[in-house]
N, C-alpha and C. Protein backbone atom coordinates (compact mmCIF):
# COMPACT_ATOMS: atom_id res chain seq x y z
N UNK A 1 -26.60 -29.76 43.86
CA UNK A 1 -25.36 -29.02 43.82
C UNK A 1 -25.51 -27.87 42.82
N UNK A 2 -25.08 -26.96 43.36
CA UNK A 2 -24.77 -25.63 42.03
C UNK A 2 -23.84 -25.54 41.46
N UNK A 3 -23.97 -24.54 40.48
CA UNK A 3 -23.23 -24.52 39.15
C UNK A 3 -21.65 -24.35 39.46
N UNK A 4 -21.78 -23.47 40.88
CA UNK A 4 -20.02 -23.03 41.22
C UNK A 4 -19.65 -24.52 41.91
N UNK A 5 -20.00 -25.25 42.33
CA UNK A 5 -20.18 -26.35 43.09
C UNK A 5 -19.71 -27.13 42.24
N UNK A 6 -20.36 -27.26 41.17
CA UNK A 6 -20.28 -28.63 40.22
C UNK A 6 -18.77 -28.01 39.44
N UNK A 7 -18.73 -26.74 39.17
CA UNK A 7 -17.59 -26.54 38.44
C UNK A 7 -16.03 -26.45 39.62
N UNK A 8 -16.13 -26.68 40.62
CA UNK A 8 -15.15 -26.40 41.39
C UNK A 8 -14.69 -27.86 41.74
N UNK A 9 -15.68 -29.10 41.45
CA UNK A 9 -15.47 -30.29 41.88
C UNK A 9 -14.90 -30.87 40.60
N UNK A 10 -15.52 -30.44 39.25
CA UNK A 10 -15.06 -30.73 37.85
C UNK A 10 -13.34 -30.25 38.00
N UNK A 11 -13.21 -29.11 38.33
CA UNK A 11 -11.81 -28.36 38.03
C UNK A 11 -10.76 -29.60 39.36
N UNK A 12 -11.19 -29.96 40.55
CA UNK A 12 -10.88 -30.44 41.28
C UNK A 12 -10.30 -31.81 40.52
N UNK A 13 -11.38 -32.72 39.91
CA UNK A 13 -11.30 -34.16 39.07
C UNK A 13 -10.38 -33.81 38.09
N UNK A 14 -9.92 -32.69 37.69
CA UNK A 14 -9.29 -32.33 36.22
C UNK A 14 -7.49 -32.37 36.68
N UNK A 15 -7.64 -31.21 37.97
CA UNK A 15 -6.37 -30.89 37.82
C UNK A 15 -5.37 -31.34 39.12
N UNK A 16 -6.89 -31.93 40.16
CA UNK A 16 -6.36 -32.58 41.30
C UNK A 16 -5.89 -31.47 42.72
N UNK A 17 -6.34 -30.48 42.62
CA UNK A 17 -6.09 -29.59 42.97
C UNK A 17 -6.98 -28.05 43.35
N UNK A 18 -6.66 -27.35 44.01
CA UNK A 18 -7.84 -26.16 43.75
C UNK A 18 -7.61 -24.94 42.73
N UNK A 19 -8.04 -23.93 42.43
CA UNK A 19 -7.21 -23.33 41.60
C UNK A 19 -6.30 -22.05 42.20
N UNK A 20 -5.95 -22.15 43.46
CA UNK A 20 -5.47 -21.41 44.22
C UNK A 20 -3.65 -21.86 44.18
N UNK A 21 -3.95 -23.36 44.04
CA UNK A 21 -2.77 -24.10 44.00
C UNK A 21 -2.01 -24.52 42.55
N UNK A 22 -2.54 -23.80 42.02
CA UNK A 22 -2.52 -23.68 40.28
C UNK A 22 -1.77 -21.95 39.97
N UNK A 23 -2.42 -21.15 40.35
CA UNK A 23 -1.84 -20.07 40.13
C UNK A 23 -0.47 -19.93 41.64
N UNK A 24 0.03 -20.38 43.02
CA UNK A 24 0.47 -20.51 43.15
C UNK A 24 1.88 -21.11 42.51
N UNK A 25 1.38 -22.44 41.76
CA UNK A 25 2.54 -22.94 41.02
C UNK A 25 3.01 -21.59 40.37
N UNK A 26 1.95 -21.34 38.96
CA UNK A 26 2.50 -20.43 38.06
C UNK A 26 2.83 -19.53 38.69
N UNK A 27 3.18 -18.67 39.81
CA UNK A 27 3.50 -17.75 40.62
C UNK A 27 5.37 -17.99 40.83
N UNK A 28 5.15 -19.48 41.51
CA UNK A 28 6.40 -20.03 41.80
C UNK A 28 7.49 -20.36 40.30
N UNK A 29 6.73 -20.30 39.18
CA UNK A 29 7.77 -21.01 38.08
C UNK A 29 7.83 -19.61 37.51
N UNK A 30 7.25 -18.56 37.56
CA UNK A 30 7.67 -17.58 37.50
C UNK A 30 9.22 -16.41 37.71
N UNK A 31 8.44 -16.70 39.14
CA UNK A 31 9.70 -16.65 39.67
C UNK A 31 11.17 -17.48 39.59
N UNK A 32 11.16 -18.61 39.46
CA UNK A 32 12.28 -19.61 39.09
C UNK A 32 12.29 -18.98 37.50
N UNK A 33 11.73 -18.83 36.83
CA UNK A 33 11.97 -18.24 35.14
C UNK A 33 13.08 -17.08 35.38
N UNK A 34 12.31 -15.96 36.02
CA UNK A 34 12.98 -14.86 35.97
C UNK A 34 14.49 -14.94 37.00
N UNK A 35 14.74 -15.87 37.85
CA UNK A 35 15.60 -16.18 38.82
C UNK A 35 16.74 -16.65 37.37
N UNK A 36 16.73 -18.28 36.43
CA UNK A 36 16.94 -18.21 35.78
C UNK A 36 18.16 -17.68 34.02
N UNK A 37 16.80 -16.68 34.24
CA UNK A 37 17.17 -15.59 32.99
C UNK A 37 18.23 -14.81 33.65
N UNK A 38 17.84 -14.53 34.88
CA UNK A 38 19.49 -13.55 35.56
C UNK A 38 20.43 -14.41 35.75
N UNK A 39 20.20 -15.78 35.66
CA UNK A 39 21.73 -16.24 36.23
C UNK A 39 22.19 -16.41 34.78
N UNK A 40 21.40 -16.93 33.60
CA UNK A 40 22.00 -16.62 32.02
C UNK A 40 22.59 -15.37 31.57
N UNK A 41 21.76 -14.61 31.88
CA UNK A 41 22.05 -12.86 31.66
C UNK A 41 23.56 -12.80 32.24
N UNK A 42 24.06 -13.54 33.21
CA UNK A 42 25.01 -12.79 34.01
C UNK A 42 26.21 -13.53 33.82
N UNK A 43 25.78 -14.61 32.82
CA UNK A 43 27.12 -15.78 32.67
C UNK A 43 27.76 -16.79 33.85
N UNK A 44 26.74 -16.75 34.11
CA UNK A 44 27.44 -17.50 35.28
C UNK A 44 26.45 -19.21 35.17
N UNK A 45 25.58 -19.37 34.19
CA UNK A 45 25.23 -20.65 34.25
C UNK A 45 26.02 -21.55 34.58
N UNK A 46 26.63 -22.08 33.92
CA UNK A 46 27.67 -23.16 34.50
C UNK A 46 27.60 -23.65 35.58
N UNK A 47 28.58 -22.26 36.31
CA UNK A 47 28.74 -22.02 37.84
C UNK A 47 27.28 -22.97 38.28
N UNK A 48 25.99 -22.29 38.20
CA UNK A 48 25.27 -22.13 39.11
C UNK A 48 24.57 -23.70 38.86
N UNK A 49 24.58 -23.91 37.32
CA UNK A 49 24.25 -25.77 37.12
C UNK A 49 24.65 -26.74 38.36
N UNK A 50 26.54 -26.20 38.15
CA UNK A 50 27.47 -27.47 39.01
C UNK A 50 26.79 -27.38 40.42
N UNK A 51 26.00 -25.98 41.15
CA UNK A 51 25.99 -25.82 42.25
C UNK A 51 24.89 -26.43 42.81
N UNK A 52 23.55 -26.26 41.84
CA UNK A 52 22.55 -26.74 41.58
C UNK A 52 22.47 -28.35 41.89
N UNK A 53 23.37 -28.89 40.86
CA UNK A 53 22.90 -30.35 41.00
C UNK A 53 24.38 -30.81 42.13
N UNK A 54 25.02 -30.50 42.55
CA UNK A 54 25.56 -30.44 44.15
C UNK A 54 24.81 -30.44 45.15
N UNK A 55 24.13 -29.17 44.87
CA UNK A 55 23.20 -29.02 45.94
C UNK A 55 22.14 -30.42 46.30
N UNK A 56 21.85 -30.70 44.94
CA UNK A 56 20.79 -31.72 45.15
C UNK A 56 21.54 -33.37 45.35
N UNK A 57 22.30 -33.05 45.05
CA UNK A 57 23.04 -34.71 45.40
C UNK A 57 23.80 -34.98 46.99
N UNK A 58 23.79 -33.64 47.42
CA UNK A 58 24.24 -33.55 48.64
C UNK A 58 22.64 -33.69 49.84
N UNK A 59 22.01 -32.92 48.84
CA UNK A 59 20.88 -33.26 49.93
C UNK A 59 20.32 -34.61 50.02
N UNK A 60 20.16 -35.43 48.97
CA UNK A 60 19.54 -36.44 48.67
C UNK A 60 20.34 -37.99 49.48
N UNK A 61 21.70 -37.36 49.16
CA UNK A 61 22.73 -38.64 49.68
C UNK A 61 23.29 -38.40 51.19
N UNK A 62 23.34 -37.12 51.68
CA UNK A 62 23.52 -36.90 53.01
C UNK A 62 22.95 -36.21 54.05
N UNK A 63 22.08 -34.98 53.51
CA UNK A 63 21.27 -34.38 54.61
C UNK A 63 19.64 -35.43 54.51
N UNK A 64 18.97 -36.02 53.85
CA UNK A 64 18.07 -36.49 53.89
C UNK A 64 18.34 -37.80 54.69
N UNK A 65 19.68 -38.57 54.84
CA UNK A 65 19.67 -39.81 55.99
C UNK A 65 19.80 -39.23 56.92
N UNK A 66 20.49 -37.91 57.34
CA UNK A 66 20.69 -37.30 58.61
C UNK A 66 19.56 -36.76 58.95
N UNK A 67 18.43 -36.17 58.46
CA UNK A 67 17.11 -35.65 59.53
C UNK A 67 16.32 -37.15 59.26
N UNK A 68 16.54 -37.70 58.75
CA UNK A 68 15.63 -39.04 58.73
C UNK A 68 15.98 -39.76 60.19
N UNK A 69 17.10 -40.20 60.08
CA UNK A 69 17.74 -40.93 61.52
C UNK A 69 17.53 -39.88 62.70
N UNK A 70 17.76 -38.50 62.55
CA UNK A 70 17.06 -37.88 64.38
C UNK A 70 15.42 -37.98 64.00
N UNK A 71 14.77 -38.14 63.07
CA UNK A 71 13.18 -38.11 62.91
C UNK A 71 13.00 -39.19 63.54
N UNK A 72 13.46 -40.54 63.23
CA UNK A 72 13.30 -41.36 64.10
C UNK A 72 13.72 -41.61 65.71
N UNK A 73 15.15 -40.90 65.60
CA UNK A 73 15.62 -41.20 67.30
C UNK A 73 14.70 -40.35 68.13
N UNK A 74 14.10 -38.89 67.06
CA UNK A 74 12.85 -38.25 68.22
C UNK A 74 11.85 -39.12 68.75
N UNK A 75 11.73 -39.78 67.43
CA UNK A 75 10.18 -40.72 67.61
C UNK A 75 10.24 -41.62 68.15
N UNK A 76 11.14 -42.03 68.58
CA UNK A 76 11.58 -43.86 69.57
C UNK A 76 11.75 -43.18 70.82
N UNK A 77 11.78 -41.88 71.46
CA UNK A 77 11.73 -41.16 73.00
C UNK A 77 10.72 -42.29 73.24
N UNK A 78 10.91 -42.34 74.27
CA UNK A 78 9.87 -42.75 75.75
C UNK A 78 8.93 -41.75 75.90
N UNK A 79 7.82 -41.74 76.03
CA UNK A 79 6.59 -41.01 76.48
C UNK A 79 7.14 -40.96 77.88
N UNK A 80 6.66 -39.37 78.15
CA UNK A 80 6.83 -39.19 79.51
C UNK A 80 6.06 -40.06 80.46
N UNK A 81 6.50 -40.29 82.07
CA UNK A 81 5.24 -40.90 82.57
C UNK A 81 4.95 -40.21 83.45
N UNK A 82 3.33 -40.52 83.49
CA UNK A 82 1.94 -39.50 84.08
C UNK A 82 2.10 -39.14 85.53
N UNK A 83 1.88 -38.15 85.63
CA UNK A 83 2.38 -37.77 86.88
C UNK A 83 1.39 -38.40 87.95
N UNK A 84 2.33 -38.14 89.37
CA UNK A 84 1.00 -38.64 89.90
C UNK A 84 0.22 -37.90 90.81
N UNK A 85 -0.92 -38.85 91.24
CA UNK A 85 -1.99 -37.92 91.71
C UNK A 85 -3.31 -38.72 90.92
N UNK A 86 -4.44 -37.46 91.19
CA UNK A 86 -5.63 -38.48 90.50
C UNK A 86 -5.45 -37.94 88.99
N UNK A 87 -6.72 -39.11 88.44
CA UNK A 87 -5.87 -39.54 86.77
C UNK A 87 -7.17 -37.94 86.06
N UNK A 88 -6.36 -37.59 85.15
CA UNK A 88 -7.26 -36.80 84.55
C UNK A 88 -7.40 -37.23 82.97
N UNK A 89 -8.68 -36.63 82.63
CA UNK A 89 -8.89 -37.19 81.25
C UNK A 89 -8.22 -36.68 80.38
N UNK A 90 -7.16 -36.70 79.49
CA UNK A 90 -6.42 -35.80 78.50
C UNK A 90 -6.98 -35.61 77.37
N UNK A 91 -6.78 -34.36 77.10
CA UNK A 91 -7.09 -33.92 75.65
C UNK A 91 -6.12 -34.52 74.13
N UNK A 92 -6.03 -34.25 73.31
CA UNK A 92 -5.14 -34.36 72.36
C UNK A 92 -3.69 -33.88 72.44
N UNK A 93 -2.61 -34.59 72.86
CA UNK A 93 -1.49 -33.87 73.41
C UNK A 93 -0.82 -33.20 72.12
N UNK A 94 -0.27 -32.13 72.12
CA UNK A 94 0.78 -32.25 70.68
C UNK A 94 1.43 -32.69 71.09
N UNK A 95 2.42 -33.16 69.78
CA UNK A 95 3.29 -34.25 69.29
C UNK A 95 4.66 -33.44 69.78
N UNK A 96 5.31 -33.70 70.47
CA UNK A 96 6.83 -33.01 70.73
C UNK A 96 8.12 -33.02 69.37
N UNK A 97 7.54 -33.80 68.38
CA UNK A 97 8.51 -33.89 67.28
C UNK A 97 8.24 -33.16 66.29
N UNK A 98 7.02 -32.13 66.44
CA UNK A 98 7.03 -31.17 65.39
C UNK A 98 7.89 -29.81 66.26
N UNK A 99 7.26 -30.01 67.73
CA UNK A 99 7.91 -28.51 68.39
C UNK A 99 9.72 -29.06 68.52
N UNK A 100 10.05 -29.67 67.54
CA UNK A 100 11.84 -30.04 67.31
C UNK A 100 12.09 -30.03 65.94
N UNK A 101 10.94 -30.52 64.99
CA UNK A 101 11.27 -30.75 63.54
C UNK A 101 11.55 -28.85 63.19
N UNK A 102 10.59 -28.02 63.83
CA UNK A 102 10.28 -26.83 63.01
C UNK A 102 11.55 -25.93 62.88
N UNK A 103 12.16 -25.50 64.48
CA UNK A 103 12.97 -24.64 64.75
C UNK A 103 14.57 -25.69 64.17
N UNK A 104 14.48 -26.58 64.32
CA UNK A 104 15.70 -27.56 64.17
C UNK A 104 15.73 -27.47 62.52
N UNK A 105 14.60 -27.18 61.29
CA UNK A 105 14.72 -27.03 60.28
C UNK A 105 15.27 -25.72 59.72
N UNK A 106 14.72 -24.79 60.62
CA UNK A 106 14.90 -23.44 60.27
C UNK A 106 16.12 -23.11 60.97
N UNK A 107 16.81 -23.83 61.65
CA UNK A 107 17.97 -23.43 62.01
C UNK A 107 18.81 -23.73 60.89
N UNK A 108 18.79 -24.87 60.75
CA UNK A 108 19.19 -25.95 59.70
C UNK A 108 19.49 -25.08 58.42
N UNK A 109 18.10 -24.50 58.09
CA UNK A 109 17.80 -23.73 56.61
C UNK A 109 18.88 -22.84 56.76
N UNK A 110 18.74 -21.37 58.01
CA UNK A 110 19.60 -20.87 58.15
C UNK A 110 21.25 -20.90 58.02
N UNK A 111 21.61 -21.82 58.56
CA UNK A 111 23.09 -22.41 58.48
C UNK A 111 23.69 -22.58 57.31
N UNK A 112 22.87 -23.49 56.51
CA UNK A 112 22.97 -23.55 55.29
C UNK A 112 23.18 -22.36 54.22
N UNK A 113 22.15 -21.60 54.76
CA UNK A 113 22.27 -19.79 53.90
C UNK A 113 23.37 -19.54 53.99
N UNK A 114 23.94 -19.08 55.27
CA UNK A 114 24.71 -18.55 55.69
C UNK A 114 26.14 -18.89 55.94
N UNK A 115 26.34 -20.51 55.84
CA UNK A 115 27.57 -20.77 56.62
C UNK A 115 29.18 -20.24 56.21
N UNK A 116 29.01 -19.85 54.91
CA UNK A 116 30.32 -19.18 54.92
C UNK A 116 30.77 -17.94 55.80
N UNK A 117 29.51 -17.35 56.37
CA UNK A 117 29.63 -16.01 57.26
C UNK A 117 29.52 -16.77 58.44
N UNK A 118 28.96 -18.02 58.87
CA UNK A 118 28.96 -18.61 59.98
C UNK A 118 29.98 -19.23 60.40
N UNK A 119 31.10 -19.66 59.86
CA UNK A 119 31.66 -20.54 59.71
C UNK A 119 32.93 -20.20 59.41
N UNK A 120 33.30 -18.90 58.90
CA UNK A 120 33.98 -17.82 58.80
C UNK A 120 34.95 -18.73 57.88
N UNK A 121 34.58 -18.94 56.84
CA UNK A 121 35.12 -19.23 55.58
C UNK A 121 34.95 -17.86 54.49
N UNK A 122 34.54 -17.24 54.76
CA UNK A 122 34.46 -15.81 53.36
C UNK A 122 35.06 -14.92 54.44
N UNK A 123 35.80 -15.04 55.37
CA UNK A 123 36.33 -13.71 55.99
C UNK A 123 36.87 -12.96 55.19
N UNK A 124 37.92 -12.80 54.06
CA UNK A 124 38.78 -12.15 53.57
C UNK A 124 37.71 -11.30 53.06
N UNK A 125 37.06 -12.30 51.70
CA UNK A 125 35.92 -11.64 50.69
C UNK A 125 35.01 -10.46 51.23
N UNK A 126 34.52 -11.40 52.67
CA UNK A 126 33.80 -10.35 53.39
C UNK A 126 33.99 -9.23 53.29
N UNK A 127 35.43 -9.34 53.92
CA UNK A 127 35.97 -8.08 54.81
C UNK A 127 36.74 -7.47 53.64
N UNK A 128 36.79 -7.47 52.98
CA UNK A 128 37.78 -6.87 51.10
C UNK A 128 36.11 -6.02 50.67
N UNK A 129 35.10 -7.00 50.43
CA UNK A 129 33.95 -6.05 50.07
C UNK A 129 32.98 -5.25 50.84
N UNK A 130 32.73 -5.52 52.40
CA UNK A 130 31.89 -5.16 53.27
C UNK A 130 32.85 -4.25 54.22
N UNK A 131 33.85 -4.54 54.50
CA UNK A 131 34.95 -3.96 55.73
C UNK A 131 34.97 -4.38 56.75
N UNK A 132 33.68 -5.39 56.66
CA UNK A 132 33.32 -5.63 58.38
C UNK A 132 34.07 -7.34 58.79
N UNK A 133 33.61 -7.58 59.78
CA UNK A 133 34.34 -9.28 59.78
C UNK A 133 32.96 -9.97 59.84
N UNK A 134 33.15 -11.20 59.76
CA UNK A 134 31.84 -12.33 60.23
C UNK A 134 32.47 -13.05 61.42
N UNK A 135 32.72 -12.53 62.35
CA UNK A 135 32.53 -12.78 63.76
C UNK A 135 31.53 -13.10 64.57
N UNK A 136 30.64 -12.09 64.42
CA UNK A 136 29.54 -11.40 64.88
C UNK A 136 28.38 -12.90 64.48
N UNK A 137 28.72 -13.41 63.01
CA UNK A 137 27.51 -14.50 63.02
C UNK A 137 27.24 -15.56 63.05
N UNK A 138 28.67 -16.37 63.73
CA UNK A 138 28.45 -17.30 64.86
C UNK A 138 27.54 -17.35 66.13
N UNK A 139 27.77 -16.42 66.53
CA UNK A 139 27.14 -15.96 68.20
C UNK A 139 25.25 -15.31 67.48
N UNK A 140 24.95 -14.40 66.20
CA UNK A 140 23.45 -14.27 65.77
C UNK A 140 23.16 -16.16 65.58
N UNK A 141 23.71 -16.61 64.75
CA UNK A 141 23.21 -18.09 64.67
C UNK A 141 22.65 -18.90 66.12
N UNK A 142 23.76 -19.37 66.65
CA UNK A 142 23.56 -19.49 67.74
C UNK A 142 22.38 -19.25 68.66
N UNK A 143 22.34 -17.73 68.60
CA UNK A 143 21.38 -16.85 69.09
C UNK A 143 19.88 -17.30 68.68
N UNK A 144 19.79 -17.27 67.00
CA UNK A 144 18.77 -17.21 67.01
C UNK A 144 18.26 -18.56 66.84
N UNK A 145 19.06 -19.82 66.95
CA UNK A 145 18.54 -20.87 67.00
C UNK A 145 17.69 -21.36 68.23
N UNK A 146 18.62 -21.06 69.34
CA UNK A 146 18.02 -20.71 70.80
C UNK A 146 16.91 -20.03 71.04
N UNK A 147 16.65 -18.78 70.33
CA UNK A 147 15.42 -18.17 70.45
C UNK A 147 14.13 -18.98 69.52
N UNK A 148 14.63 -19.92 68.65
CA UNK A 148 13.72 -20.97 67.78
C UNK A 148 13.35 -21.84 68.93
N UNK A 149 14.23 -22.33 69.57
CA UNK A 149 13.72 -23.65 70.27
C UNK A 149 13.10 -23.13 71.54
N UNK A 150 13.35 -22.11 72.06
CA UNK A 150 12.92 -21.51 73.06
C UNK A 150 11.68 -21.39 73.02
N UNK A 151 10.99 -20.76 71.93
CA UNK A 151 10.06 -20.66 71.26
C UNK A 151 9.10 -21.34 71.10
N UNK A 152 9.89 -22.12 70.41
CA UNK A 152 9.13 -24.07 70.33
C UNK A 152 8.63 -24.41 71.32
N UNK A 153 9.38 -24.59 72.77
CA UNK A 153 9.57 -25.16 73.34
C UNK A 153 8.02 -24.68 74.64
N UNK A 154 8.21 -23.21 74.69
CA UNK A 154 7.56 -22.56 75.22
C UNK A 154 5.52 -22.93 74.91
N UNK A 155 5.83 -22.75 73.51
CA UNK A 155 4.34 -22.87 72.54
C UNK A 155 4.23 -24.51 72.67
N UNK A 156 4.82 -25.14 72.76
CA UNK A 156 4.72 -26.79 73.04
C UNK A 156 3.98 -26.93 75.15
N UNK A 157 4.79 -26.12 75.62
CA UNK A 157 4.21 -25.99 77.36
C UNK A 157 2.98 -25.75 76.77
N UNK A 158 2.31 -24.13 76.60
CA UNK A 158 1.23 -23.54 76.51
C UNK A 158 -0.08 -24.80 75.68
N UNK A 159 0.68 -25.09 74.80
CA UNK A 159 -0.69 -26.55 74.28
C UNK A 159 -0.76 -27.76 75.27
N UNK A 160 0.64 -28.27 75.58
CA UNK A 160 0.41 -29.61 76.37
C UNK A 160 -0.34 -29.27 77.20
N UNK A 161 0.03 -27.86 78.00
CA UNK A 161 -0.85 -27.39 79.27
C UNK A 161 -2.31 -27.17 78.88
N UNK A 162 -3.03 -26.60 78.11
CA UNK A 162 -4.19 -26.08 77.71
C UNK A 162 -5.30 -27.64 77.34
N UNK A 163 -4.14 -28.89 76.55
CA UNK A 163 -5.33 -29.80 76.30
C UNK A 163 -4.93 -30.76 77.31
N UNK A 164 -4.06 -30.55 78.68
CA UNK A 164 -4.85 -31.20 80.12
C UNK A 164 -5.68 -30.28 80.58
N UNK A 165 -6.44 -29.11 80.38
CA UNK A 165 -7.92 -28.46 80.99
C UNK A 165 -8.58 -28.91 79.97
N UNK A 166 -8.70 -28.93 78.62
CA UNK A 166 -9.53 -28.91 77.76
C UNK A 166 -10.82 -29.75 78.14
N UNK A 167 -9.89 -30.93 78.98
CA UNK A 167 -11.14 -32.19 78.90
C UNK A 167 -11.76 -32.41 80.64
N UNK A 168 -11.15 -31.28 80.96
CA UNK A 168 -11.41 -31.55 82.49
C UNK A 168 -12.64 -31.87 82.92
């Protein structure tokens, strides 16, 4: 073994990690520092504490049993059955519960961002500081959740289809 070798496996035993995933962190706590310092700077700690550990007690006690229980009701589906005709050898199928976990998260994420404009709870605020209404982002949500799963759904055909030739 060489010297970059031996020192990349040493740094590996040390920190458990590569050092790519090391300056990532410090990248990320960076950013949370300076995120932070503006919410001190701006007086609004408090505020943003109570929201903070809300946030996390809400996720922990109610959105984490709710994608847990559809993670499982995905995963208890029935396997489709094989069509018929003569039997072909299959490749590695993907898994249909990631082409649901991904777009169903990022919808998820989205909603969450957004739902006071989704949900049209900040109409006044909105429309007092912007002029405009949040009408409009019910129907983008919507929209673009559909274009997620569509998506999904599409790139899930194109693999299932590709690893029944793979092994032909």
């Amino acid at each position: 073994m060489n010297r970059r070798g031996r020192g990349a496996s040493r740094w590996a035993s040390a920190y458990g990690a590569g050092p790519l995933h090391l300056l990532g962190l410090a990248a990320c706590f960076a950013v949370a520092g300076y995120a932070a310092t503006r919410v001190v700077e701006a007086g609004i700690w408090m505020g943003f504490a109570v929201w903070f550990v809300g946030a996390v007690i809400f996720h922990d006690l109610v959105l984490w049993p709710l994608y847990s229980a559809a993670d499982t009701a995905i995963r208890s589906l029935p396997k489709l059955p094989a069509r018929p005709g003569p039997a072909r050898p299959a490749g590695r199928r993907p898994a249909v519960v990631n082409h649901v976990r991904v777009p169903a998260g990022l919808s998820c994420l989205l909603l969450l961002v957004w739902f006071p404009l989704v949900l049209r709870g900040a109409e006044r605020n909105y429309q007092a500081a912007v002029g405009l209404s949040t009408s409009p982002y019910l129907g983008r949500w919507l929209s673009i959740t559909l274009v997620l799963f569509g998506v999904s759904g599409l790139l899930y055909a194109v693999r299932h289809r590709a690893a029944g030739r793979s092994k032909r």
